[in-house]
Protein backbone atom coordinates (compact mmCIF):
# COMPACT_ATOMS: atom_id res chain seq x y z
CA UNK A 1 16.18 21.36 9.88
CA UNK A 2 13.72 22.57 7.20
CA UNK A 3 11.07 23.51 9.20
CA UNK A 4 9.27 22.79 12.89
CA UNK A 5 6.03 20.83 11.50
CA UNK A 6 5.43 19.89 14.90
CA UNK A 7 4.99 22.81 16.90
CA UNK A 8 6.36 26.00 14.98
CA UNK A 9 5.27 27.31 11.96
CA UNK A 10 3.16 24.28 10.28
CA UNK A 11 0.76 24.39 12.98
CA UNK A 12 -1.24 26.84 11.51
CA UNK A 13 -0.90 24.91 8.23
CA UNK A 14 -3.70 23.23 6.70
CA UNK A 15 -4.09 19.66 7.25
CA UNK A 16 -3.96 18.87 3.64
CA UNK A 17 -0.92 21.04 3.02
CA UNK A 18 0.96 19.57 6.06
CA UNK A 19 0.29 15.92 4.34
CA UNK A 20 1.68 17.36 0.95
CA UNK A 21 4.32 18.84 2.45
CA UNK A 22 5.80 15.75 3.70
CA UNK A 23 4.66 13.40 1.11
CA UNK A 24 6.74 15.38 -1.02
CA UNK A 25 10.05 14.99 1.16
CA UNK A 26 9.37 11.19 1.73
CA UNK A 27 9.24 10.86 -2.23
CA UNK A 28 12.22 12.74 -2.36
CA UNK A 29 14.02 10.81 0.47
CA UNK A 30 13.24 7.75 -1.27
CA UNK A 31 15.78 5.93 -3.66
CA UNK A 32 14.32 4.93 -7.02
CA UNK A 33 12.19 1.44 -6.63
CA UNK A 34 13.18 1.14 -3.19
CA UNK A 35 11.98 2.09 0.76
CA UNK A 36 13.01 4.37 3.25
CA UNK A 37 14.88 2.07 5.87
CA UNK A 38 13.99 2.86 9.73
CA UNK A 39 17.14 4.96 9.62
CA UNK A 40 16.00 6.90 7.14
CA UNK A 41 12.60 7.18 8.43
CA UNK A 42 13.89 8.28 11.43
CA UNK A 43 16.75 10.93 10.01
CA UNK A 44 13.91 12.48 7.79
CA UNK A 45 11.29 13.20 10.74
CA UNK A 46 14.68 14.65 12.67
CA UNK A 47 15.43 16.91 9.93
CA UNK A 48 11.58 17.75 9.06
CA UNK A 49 11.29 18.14 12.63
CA UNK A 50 7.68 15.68 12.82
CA UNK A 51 6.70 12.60 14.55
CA UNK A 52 8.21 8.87 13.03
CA UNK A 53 4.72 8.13 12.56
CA UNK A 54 3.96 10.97 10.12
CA UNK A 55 6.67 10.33 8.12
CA UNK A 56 5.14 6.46 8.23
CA UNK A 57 1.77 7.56 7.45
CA UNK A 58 3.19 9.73 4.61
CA UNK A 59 4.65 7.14 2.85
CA UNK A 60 1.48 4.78 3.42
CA UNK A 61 -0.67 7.33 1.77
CA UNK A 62 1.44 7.82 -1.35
CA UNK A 63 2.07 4.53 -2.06
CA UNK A 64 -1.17 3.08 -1.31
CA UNK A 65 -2.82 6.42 -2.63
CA UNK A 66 -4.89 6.67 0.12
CA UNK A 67 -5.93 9.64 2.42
CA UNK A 68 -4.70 10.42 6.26
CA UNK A 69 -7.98 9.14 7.84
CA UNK A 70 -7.90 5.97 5.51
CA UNK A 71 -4.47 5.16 6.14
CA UNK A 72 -5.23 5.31 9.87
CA UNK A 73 -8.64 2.82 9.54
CA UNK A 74 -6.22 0.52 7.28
CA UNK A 75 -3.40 0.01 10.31
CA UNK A 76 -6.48 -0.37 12.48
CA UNK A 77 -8.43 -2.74 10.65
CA UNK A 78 -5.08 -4.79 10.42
CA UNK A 79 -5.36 -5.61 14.01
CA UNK A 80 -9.36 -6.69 13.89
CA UNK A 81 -8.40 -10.55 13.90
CA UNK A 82 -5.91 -10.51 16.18
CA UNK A 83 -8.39 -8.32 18.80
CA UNK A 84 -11.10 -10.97 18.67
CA UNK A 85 -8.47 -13.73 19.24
CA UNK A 86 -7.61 -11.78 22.27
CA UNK A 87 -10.90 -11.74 23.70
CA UNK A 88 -11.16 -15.42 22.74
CA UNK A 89 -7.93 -15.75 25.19
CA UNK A 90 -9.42 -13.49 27.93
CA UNK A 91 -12.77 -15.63 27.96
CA UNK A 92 -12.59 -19.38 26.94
CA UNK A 93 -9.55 -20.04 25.19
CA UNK A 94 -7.47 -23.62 26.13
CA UNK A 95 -4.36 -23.37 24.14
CA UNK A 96 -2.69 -26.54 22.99
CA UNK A 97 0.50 -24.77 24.71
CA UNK A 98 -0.26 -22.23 27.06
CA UNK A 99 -3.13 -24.06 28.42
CA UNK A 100 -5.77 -20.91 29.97
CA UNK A 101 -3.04 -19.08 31.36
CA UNK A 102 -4.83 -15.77 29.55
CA UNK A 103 -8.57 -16.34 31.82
CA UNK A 104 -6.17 -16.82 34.46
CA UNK A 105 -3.73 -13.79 34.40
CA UNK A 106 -6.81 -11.44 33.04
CA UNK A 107 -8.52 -13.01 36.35
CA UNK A 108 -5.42 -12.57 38.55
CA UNK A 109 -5.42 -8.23 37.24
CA UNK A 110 -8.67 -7.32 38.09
CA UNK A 111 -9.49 -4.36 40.62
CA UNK A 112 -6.24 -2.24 39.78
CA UNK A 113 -3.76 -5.39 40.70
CA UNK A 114 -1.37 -6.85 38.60
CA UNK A 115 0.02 -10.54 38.13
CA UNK A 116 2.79 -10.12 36.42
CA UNK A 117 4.13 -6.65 36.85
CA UNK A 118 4.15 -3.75 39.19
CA UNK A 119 3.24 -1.43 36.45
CA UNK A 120 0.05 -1.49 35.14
CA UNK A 121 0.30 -0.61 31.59
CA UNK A 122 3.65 -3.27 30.92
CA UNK A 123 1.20 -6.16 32.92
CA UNK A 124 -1.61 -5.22 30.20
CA UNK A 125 0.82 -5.22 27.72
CA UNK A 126 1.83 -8.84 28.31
CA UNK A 127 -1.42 -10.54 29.75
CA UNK A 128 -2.71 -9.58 25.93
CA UNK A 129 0.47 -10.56 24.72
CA UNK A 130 -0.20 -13.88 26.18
CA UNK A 131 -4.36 -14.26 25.53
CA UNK A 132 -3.71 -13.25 22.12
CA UNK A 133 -1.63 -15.99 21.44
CA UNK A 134 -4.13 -18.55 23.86
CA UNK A 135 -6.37 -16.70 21.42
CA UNK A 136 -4.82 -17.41 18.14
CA UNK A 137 -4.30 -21.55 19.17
CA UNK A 138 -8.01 -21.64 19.10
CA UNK A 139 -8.91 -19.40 15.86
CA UNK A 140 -6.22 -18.79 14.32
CA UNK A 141 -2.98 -20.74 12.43
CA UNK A 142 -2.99 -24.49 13.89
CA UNK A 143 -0.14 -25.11 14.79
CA UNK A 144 1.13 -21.91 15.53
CA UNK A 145 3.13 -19.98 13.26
CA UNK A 146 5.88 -19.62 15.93
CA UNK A 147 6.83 -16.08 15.26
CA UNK A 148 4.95 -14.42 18.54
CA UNK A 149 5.33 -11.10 16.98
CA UNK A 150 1.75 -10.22 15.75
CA UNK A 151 0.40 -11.11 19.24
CA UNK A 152 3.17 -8.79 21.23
CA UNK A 153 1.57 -6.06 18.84
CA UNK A 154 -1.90 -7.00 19.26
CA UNK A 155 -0.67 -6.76 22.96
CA UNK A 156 0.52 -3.60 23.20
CA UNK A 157 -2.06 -1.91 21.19
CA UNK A 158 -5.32 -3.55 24.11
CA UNK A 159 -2.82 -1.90 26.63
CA UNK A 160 -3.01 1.44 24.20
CA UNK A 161 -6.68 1.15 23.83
CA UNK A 162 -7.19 0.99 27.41
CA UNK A 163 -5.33 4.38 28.30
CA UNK A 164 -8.49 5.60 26.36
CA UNK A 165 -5.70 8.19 23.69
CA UNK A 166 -7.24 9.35 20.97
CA UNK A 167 -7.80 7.82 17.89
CA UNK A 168 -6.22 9.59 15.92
CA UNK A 169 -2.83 9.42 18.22
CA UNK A 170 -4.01 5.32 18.49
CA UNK A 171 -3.78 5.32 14.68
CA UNK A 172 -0.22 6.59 14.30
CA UNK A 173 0.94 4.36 17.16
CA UNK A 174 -0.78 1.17 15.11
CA UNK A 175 0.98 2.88 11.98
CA UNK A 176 4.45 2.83 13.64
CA UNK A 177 3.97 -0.79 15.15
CA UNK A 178 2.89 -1.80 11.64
CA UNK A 179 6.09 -0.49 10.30
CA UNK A 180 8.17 -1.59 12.59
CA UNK A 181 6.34 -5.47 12.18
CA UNK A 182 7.01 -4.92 8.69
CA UNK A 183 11.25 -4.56 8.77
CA UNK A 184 10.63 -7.22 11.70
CA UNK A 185 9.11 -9.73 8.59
CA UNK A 186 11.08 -9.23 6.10
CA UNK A 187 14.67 -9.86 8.47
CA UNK A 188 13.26 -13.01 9.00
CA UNK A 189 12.58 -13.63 5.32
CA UNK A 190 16.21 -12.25 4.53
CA UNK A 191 18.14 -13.61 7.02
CA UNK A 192 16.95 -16.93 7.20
CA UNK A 193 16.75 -16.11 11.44
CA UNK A 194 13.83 -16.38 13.31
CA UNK A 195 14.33 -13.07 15.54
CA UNK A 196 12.38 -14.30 17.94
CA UNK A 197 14.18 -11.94 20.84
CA UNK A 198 12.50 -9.03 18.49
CA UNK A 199 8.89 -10.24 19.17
CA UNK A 200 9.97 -11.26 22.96
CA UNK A 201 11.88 -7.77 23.69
């Protein structure tokens, strides 16, 4: 390891100098013209000793020359469309496919029960899941797209929200899902394979 970012000696470390730090490892990780794979990403915040999402945010805010609170608004922002097709699910949405079933379930939850789950946050998680994608039949892509995966996000980050974490530690979750969405996207375009047990897993 080169160093405990996390909890040793960078702690006392200046933001700024923390970013630098590992902006200069990522570019150093990084074969010419290409991207750290999720291995990678994941070997370089084990031998930095840091979260996945730093080394993430890292890269986001070299690349994109941005700074650590803009990279965090960007990943939020990227979920703005997908939140307000959520509520559209939770409220009056009639999907084409899925009929109300997000009214319903949202409905079904209330008071501390759950309709689909015994656990509270995983229910969440997938009544989102569900009235993002009631959501998205009535404002967003008709027909659907098919690929499910931006609504499981959208669905996990409502159940995030709702556990009332910080921002900041919201932001480099969204980062992370982002990232993840990202390798998810460009399988599909690869392989020719529609992954769907990705965005249903």
């Amino acid at each position: 390891r080169e160093g405990n970012l996390s909890e040793g000696g960078y702690r006392q470390m200046k933001k700024e100098d923390f970013w630098n730090i590992i902006i200069a490892a990522v570019k150093k990780a990084t074969p010419a013209g290409k991207k750290l794979t999720l291995g990678e990403i994941i070997a370089l915040a084990e031998r930095l000793d840091v979260r996945v999402s730093d080394i993430v945010i890292a890269e986001a805010m070299d690349v994109h020359a941005l700074g650590y609170n803009e990279v965090l608004q960007a990943v939020l922002d990227a979920f703005r469309f997908n939140l307000l097709a959520l509520e559209v699910g939770l409220t009056r949405g009639n999907s084409f496919l899925l009929g109300t079933i997000g009214r319903e379930l949202a409905q079904a939850s209330g008071k501390g029960k759950t309709a689909l789950i015994g656990d509270r946050f995983i229910d969440k998680a997938l009544v989102s899941t569900l009235a993002t994608e009631v959501g998205n039949h009535e404002v967003g892509l008709q027909p659907c797209a098919g690929t499910g995966d931006s609504c499981v996000y959208t669905g996990l980050l409502k159940a995030l929200l709702e556990t009332r974490i910080s921002r900041e530690r919201l932001g480099h979750l969204a980062a992370l899902i982002v990232k993840i969405g990202l390798f998810f996207k460009e399988g599909k375009k690869t392989t020719g394979c529609n992954m769907e047990g990705f965005g249903a897993g």
